[in-house]
C-alpha atoms as a PDB file:
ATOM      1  CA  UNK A   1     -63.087  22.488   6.165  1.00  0.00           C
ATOM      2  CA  UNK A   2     -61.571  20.813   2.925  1.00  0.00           C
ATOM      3  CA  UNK A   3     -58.559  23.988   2.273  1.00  0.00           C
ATOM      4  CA  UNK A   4     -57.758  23.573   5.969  1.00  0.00           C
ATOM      5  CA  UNK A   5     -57.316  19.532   5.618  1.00  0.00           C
ATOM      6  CA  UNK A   6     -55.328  20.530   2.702  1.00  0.00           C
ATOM      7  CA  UNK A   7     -53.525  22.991   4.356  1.00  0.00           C
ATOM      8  CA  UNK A   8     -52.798  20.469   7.004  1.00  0.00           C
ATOM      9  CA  UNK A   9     -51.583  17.931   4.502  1.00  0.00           C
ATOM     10  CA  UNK A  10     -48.703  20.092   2.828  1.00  0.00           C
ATOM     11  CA  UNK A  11     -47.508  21.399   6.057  1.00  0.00           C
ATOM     12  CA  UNK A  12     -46.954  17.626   7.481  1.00  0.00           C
ATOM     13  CA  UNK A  13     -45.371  17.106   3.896  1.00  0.00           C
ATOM     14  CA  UNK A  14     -43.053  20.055   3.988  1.00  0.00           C
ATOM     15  CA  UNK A  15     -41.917  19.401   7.570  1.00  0.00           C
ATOM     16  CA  UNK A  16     -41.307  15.367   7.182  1.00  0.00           C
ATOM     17  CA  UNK A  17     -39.155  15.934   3.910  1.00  0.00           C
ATOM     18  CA  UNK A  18     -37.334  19.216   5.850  1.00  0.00           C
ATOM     19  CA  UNK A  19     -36.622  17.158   8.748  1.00  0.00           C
ATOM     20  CA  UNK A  20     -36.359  13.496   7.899  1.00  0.00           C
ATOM     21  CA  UNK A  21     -34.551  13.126   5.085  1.00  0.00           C
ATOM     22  CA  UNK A  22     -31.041  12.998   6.919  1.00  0.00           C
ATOM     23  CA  UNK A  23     -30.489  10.689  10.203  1.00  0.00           C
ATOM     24  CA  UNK A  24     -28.668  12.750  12.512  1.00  0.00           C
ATOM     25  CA  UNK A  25     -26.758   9.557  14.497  1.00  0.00           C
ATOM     26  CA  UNK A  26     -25.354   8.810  10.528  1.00  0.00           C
ATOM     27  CA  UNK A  27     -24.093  12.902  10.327  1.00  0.00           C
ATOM     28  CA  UNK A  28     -20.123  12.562   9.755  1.00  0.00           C
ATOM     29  CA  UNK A  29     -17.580  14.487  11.833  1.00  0.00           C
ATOM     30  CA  UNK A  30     -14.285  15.357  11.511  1.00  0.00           C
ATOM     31  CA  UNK A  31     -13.360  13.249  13.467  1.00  0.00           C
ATOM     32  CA  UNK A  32     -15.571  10.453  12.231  1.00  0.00           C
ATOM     33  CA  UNK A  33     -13.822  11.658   8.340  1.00  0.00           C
ATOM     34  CA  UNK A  34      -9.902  11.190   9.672  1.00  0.00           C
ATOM     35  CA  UNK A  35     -11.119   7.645  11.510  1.00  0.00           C
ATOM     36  CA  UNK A  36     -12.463   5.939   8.945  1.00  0.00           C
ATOM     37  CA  UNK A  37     -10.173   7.181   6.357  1.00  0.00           C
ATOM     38  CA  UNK A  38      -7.533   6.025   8.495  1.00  0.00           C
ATOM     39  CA  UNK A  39      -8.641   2.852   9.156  1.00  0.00           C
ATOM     40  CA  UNK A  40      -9.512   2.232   5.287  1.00  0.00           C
ATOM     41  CA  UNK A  41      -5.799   3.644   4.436  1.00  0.00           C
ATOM     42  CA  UNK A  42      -4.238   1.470   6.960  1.00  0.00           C
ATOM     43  CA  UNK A  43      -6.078  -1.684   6.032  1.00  0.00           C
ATOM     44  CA  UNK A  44      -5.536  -1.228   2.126  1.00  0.00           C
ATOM     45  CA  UNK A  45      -2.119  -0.230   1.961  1.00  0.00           C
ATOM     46  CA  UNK A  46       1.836  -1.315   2.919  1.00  0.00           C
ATOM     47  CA  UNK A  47       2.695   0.692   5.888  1.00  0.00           C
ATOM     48  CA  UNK A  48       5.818  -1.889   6.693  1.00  0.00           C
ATOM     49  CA  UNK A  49       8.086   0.480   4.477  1.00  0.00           C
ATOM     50  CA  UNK A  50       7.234   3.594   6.675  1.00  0.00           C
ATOM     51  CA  UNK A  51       8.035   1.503   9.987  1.00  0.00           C
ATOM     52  CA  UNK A  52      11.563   3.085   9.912  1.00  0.00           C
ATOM     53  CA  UNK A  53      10.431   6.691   8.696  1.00  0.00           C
ATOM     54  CA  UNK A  54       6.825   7.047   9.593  1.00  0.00           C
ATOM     55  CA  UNK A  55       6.913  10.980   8.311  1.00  0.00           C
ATOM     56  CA  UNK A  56       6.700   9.496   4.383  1.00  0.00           C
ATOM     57  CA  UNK A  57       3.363   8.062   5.085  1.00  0.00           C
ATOM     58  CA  UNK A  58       0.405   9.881   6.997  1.00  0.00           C
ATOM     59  CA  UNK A  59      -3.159  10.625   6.652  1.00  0.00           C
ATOM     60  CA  UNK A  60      -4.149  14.291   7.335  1.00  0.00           C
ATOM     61  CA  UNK A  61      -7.101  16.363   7.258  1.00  0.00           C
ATOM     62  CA  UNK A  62      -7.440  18.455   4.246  1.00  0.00           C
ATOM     63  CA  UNK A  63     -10.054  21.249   3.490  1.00  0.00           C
ATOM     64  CA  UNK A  64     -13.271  21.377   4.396  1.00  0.00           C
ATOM     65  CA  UNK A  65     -16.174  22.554   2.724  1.00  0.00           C
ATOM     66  CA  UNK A  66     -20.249  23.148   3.288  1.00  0.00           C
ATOM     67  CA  UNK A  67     -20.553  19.702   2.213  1.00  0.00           C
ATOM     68  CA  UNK A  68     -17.314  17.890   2.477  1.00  0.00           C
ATOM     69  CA  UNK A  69     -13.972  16.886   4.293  1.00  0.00           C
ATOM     70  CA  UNK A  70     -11.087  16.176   2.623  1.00  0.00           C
ATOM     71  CA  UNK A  71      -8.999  13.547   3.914  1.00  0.00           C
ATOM     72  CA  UNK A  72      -5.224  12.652   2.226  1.00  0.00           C
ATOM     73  CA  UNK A  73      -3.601   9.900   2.255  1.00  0.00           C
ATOM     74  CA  UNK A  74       0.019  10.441   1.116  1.00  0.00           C
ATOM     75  CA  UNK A  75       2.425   7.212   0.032  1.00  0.00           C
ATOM     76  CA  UNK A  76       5.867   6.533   0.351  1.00  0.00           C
ATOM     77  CA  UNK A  77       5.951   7.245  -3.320  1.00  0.00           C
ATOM     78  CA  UNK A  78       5.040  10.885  -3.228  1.00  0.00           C
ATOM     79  CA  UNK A  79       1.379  10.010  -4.386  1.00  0.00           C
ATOM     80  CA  UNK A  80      -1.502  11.315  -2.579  1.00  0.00           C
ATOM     81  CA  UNK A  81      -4.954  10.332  -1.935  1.00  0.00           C
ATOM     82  CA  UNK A  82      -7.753  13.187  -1.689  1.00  0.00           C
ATOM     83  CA  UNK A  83     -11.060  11.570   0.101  1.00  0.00           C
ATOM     84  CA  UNK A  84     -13.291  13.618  -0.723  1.00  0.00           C
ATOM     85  CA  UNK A  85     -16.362  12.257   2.592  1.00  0.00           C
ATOM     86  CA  UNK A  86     -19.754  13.988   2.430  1.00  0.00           C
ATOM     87  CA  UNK A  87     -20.690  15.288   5.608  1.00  0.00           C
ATOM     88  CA  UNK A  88     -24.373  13.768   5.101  1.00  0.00           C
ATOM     89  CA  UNK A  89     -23.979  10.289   3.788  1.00  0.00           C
ATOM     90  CA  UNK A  90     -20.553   9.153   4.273  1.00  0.00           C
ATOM     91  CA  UNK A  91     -20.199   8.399   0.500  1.00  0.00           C
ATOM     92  CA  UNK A  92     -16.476   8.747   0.113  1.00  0.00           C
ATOM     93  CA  UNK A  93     -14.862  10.107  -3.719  1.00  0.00           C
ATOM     94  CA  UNK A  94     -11.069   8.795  -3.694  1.00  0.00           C
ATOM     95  CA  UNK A  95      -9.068  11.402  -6.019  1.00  0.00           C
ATOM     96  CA  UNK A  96      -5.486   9.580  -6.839  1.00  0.00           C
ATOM     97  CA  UNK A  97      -2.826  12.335  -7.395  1.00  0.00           C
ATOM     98  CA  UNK A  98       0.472  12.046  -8.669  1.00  0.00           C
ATOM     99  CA  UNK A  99       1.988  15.254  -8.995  1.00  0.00           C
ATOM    100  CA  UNK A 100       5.247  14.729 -10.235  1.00  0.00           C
ATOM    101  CA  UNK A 101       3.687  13.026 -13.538  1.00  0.00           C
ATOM    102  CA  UNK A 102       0.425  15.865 -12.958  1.00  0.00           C
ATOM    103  CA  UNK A 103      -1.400  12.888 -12.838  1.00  0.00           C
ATOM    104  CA  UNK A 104      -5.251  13.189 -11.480  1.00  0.00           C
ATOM    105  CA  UNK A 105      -7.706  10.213 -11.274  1.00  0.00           C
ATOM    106  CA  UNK A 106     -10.977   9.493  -9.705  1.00  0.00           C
ATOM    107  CA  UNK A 107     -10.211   6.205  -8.343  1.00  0.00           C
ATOM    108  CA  UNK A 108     -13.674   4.833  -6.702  1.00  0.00           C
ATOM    109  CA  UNK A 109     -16.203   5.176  -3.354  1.00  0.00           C
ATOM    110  CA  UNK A 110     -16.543   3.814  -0.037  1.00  0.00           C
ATOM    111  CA  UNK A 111     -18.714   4.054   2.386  1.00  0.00           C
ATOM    112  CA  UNK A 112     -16.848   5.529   5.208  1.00  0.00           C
ATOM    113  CA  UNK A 113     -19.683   4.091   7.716  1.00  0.00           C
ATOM    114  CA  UNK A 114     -17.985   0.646   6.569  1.00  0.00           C
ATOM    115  CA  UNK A 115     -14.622   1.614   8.636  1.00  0.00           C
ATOM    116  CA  UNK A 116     -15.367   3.320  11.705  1.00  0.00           C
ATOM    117  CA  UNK A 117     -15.780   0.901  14.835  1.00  0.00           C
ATOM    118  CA  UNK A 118     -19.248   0.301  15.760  1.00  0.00           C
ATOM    119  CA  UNK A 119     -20.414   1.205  19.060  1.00  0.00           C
END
């Protein structure tokens, strides 16, 4: 009786860590990945200057990986933003690019939950 209760034990272990550990209403899209980027880039920066040429700013999906989207952000400037969103959490790597000057730096997190419109 006392292997099977054990038995019983790891099994209910192994299938609450397999299967609760990620709260599938909190998964991020690709869709959910170009909102909230969008909404962070548009609150953050100056889009006045693009008003009369809106192609020299735009946010645009980038590559996706097992794990990731990529979301950039490019300025007036030429500079680009890489967000980097993890398909699980949300947390959000900003890579600042400046390729003219080859110029690469990690420039913070969000929480991409914290810009998409809650339903």
């Amino acid at each position: 009786m006392k292997p099977l209760i054990v038995v019983y034990s790891l099994l209910m272990m192994l299938f609450c860590c397999s299967c609760g550990s990620e709260h599938p209403a909190r998964r991020v899209t690709e869709e959910n990945a170009y909102e909230g980027v969008s909404n962070y880039c548009h609150q953050t920066y100056d889009w006045s200057i693009a008003q009369e040429n809106p192609s020299i700013m735009y946010v645009k999906m980038g590559v996706e990986s097992d794990s990731t989207y990529e979301v950039v952000f490019r300025s007036y400037t030429g500079a680009t933003v890489h967000f980097y969103v993890d398909k699980h959490t949300g947390v959000t790597r900003m890579v600042e690019k400046v390729p003219l000057l080859d110029i690469e730096n990690e420039t913070g997190r969000i929480n991409l939950f914290d810009y998409l419109k809650k339903e």
